[in-house]
Protein backbone atom coordinates (compact mmCIF):
# COMPACT_ATOMS: atom_id res chain seq x y z
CA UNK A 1 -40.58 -15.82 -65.62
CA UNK A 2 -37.94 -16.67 -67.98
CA UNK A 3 -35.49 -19.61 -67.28
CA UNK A 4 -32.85 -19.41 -64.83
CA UNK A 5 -29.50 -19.78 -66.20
CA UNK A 6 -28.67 -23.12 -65.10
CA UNK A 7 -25.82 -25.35 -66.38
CA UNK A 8 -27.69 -27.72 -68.12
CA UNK A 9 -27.20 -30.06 -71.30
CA UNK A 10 -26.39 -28.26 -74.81
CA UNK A 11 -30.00 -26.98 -77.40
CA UNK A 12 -31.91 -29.62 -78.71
CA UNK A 13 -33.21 -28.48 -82.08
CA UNK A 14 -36.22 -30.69 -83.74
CA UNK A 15 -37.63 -30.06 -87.27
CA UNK A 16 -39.66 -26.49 -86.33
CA UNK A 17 -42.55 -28.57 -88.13
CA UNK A 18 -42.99 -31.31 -85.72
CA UNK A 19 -44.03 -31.21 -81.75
CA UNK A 20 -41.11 -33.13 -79.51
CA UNK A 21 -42.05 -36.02 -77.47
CA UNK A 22 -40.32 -36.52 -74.50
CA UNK A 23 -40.25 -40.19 -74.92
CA UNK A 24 -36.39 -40.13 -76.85
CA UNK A 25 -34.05 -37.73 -77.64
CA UNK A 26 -34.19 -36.40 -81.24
CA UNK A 27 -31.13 -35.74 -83.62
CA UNK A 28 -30.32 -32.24 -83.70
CA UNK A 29 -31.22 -30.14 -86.74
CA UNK A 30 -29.88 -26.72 -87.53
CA UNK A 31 -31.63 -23.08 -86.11
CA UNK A 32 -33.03 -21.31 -88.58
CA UNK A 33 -33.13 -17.39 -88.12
CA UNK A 34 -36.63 -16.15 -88.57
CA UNK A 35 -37.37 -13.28 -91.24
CA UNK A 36 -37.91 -10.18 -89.96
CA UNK A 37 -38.83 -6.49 -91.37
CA UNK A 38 -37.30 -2.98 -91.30
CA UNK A 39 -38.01 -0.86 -88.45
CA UNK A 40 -38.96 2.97 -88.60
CA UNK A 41 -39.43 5.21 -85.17
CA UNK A 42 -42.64 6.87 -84.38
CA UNK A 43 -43.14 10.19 -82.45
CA UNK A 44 -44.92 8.01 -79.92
CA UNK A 45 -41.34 6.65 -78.95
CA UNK A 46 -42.49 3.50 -80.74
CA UNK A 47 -40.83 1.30 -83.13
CA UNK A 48 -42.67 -0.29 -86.12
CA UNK A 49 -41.77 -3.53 -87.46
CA UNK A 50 -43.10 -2.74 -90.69
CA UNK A 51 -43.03 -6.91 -91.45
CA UNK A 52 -46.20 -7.01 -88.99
CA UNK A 53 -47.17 -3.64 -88.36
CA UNK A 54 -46.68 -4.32 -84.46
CA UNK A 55 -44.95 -1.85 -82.30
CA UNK A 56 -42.75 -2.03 -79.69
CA UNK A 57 -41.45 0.56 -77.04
CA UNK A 58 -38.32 2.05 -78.73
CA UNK A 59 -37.01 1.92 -75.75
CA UNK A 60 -36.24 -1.42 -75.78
CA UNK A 61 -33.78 -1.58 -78.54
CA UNK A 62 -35.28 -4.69 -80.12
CA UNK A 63 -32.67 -5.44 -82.71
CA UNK A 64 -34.54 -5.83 -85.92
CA UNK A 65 -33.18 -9.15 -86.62
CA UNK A 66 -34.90 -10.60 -83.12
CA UNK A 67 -38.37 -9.11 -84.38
CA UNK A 68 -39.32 -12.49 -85.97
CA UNK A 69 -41.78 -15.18 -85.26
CA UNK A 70 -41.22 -18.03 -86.96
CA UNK A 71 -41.96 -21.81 -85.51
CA UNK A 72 -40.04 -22.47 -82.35
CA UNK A 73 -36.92 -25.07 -81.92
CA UNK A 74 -36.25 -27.48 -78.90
CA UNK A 75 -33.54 -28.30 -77.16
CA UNK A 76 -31.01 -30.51 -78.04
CA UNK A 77 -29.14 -33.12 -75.38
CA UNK A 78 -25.89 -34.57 -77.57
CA UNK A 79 -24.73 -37.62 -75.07
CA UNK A 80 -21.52 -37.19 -72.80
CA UNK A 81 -19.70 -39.83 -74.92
CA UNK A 82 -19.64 -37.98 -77.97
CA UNK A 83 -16.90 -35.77 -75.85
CA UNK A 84 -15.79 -37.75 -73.14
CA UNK A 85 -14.16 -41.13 -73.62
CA UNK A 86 -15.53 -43.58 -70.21
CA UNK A 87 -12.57 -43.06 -68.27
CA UNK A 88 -12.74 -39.08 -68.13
CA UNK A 89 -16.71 -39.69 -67.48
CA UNK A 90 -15.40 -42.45 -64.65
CA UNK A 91 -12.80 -39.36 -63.37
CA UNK A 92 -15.54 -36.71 -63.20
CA UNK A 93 -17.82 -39.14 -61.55
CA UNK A 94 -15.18 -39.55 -58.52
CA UNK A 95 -14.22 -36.23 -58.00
CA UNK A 96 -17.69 -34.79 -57.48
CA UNK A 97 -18.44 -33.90 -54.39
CA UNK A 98 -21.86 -34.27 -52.66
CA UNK A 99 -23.19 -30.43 -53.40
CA UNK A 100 -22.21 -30.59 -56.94
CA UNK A 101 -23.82 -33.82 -57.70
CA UNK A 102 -27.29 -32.56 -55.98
CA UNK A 103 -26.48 -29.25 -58.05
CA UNK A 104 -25.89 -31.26 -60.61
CA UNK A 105 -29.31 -33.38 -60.58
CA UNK A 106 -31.28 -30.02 -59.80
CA UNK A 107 -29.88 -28.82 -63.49
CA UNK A 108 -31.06 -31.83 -64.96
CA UNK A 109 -33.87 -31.76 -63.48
CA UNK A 110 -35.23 -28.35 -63.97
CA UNK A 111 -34.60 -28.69 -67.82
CA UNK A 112 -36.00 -31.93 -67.71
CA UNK A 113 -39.24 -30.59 -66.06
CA UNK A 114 -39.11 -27.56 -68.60
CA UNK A 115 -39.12 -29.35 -71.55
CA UNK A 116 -41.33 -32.71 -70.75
CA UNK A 117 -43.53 -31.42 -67.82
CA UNK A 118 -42.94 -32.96 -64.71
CA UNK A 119 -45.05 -36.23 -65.31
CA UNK A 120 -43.34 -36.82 -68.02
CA UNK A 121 -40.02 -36.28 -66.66
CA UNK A 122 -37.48 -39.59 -66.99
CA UNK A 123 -35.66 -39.79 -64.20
CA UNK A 124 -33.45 -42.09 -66.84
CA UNK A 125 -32.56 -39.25 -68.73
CA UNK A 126 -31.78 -37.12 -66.15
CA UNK A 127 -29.28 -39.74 -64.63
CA UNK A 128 -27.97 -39.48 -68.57
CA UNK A 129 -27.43 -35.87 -68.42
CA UNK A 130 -25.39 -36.23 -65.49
CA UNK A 131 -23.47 -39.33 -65.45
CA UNK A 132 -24.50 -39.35 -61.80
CA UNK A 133 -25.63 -42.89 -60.27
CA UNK A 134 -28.90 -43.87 -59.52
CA UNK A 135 -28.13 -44.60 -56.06
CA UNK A 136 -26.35 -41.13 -55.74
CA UNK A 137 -29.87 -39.87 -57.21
CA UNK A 138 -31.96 -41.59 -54.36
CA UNK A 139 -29.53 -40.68 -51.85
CA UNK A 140 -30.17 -36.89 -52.69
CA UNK A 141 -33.81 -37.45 -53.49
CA UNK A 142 -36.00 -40.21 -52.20
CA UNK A 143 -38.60 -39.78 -54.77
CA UNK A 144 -39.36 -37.94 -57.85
CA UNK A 145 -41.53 -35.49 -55.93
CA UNK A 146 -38.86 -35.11 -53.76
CA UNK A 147 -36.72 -33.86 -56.71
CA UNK A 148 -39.49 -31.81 -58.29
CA UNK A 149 -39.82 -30.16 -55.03
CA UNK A 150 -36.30 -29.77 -54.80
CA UNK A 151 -36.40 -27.61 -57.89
CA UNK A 152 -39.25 -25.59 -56.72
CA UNK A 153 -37.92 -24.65 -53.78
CA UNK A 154 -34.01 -24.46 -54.78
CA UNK A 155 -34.04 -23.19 -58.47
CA UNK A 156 -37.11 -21.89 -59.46
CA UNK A 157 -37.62 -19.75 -55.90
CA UNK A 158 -34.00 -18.39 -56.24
CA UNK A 159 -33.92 -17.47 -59.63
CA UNK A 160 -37.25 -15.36 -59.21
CA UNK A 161 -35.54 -13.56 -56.39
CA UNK A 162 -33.14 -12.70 -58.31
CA UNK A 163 -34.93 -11.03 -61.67
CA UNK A 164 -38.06 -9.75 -59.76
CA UNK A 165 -36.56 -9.35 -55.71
CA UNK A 166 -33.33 -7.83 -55.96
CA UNK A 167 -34.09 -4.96 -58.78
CA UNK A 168 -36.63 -4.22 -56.60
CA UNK A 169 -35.26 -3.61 -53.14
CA UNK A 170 -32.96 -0.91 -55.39
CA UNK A 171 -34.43 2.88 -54.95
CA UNK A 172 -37.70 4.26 -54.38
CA UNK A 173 -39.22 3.98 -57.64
CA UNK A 174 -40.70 0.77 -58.16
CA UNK A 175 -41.98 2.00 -61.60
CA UNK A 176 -39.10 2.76 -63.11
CA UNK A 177 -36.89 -1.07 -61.66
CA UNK A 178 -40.65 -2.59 -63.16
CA UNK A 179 -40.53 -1.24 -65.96
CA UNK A 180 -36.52 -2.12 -66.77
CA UNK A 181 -37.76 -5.14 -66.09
CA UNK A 182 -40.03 -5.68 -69.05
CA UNK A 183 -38.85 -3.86 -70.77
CA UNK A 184 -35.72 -6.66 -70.61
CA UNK A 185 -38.06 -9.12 -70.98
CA UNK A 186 -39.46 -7.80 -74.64
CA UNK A 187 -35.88 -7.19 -75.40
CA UNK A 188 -34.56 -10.46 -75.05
CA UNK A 189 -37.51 -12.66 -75.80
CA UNK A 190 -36.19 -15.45 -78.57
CA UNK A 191 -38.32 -18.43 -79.44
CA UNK A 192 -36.57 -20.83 -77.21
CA UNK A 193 -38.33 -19.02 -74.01
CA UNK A 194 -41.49 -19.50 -75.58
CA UNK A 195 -41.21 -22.73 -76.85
CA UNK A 196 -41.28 -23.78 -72.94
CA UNK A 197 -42.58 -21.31 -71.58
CA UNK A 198 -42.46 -19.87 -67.45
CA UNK A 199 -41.27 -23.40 -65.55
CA UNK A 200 -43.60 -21.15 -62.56
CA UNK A 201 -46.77 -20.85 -64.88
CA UNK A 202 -45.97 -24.81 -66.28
CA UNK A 203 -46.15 -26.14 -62.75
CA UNK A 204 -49.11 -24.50 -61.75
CA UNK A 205 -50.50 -25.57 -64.51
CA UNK A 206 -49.73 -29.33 -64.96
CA UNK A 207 -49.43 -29.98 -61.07
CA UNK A 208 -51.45 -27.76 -58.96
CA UNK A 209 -54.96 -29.75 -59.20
CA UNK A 210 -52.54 -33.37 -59.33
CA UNK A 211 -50.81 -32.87 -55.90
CA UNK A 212 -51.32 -30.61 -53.03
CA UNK A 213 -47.54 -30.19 -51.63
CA UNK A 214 -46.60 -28.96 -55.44
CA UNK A 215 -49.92 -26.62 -54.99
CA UNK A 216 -48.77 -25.50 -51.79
CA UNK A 217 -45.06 -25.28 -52.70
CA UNK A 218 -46.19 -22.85 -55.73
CA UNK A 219 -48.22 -20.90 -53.65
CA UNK A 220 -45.97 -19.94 -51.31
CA UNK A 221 -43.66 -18.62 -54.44
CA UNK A 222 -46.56 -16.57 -55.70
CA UNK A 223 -47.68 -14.86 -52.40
CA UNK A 224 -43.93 -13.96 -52.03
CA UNK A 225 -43.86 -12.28 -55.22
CA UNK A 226 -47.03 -10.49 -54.64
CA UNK A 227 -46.14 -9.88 -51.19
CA UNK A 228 -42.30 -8.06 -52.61
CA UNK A 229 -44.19 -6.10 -55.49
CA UNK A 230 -47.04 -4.71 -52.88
CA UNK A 231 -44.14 -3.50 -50.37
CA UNK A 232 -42.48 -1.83 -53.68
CA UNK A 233 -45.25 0.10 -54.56
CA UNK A 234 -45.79 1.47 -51.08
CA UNK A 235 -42.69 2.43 -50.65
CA UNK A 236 -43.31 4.21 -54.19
CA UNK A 237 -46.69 5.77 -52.97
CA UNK A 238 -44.33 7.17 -49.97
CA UNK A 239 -42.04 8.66 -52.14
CA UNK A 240 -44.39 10.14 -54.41
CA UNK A 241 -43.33 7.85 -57.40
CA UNK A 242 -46.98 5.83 -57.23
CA UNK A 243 -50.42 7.57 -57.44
CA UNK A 244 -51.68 7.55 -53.53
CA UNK A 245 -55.34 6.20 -54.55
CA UNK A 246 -53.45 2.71 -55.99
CA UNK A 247 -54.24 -0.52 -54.01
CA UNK A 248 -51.00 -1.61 -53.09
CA UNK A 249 -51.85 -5.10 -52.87
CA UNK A 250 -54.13 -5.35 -55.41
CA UNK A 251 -51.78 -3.96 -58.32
CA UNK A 252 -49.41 -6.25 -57.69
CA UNK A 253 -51.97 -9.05 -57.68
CA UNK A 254 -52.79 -7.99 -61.46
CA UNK A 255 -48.63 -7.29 -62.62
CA UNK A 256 -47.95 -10.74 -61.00
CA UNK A 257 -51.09 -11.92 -63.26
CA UNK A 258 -50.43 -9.66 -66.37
CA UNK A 259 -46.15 -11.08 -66.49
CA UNK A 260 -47.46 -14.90 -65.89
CA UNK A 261 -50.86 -14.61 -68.71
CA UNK A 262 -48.37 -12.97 -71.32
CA UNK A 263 -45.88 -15.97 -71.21
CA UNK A 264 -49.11 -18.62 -71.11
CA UNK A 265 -50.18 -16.88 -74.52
CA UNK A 266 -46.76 -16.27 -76.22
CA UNK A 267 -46.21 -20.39 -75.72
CA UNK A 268 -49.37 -21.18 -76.74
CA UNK A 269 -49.27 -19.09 -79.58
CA UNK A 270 -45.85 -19.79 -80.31
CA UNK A 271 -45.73 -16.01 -81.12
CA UNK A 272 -42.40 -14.01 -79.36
CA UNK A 273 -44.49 -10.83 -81.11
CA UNK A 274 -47.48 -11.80 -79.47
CA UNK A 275 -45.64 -11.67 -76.19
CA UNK A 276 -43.96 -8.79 -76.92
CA UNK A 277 -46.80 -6.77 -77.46
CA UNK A 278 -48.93 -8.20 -74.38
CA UNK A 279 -45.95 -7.03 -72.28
CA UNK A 280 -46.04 -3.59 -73.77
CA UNK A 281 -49.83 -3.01 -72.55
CA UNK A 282 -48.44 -3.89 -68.77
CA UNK A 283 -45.91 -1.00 -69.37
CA UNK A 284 -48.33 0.97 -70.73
CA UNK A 285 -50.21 -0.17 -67.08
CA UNK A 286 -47.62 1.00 -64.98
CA UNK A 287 -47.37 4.03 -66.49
CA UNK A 288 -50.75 4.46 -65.13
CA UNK A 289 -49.61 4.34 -61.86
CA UNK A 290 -47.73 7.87 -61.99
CA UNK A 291 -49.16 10.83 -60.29
């Protein structure tokens, strides 16, 4: 699942040769564009990028100049002051009211968690981010896990409703909302996504064996999603869009499974073709699922 479009701090952008440490902010440092190749069409309504000699649904429209790979940037957090003098940050400060600030904090937070984990998250830097106090912070959030809960449940939850739950309460054909779907995804893919990866898939990872509310907070997400894709497909099956002899349940068990592994090994890989082409074998998938 990509990121949700939060209004967080500006790009960080370290040297593409070094690995960021969440310890201290870094300077920022120009984005490179990555090289790329031409493009040709084949008649198997695929494009080559003849760079690679990877292919990618034509349908896509991957511009050729967002075909590259190259090492991916960080984000960049330039302080408050640099803009704001201290009595503008003092005016902003007084005017919130108590939803924005906890909006506010949530932001923070999330790309916080995103780019450090949430072990590693400072709750110093968040503050930073915000200009918020850290007794406004406590009087939103008790603890830490309180706030990385708070994220879960009230930006990561929403956000997923939104790209996977909405398209697909639209029409009978689940296929054809699923495949939009990915087909967006391989699209707009950029080096940033993959640089952090699915903040679902990161806390799963990282937190799942550490603490059992997190576990249990991140199950409830995936059964959900599971749960929306299995109801799709039946209603697909019903309307003769899905083969009748599919396992409802079960297919969306492996698409939930398929979306999450391909994000896992585009980060690790630090490869937006490698992701690109792992999410054209799960269209190729649901193509399967035609009569």
């Amino acid at each position: 699942m990509p990121m949700p479009n939060a209004s967080i701090a500006p790009s960080r952008n370290p040297s593409s040769t070094t690995t960021k440490t969440c310890s201290s902010p870094t300077s920022p440092a120009s984005t490179k564009n990555s090289p790329s190749g031409s493009s040709s069409t084949t008649p198997n309504d695929h494009t080559i990028d003849s760079a690679n000699n990877h292919r990618y649904p034509s349908s896509c429209n991957i511009s050729p100049s967002a075909k590259g790979g190259g090492r991916i940037q960080g984000l960049d957090e330039i302080p408050i002051g640099r803009y704001f003098d201290q009595t503008m940050v003092d005016t902003l400060r007084k005017s919130r009211n108590p939803e924005q600030t906890r909006n506010d904090l949530l932001a923070a937070a999330y790309a916080e968690i995103l780019e450090c984990g949430f072990q590693a998250a400072s709750l110093e830097r968040i503050l930073a981010k915000t200009s918020v106090s850290k007794g406004a912070l406590y009087h939103h959030f008790g603890t830490k896990q309180e706030l990385g809960l708070a994220v879960v449940h009230d930006v990561i939850a929403p956000d997923l409703a939104r790209r996977w739950f909405a398209p697909l309460s639209e029409g009978d054909d689940p296929l054809e909302q699923l495949d939009k779907i990915l087909c967006d995804k391989i699209a707009s893919a950029d080096e940033r996504v993959l640089r952090y990866g699915c903040p679902l898939n990161n806390l799963i990872q990282e937190m799942s064996p550490l603490d059992e509310q997190f576990r249990q907070a991140l199950q409830v997400i995936l059964e959900r999603w599971t749960e929306v894709l299995a109801q799709a497909l039946a209603r697909g099956q019903e309307a003769g869009h899905v083969r009748g002899d599919v396992v409802a349940a079960e297919a969306a068990l492996f698409i939930v499974a398929g979306v999450e592994g391909c994000v896992g090994l585009g980060k690790n890989a630090q490869s937006v073709d490698a992701y690109r082409r792992c999410l054209g074998q799960l269209r190729l998938y649901l193509g399967s699922l035609r009569p």
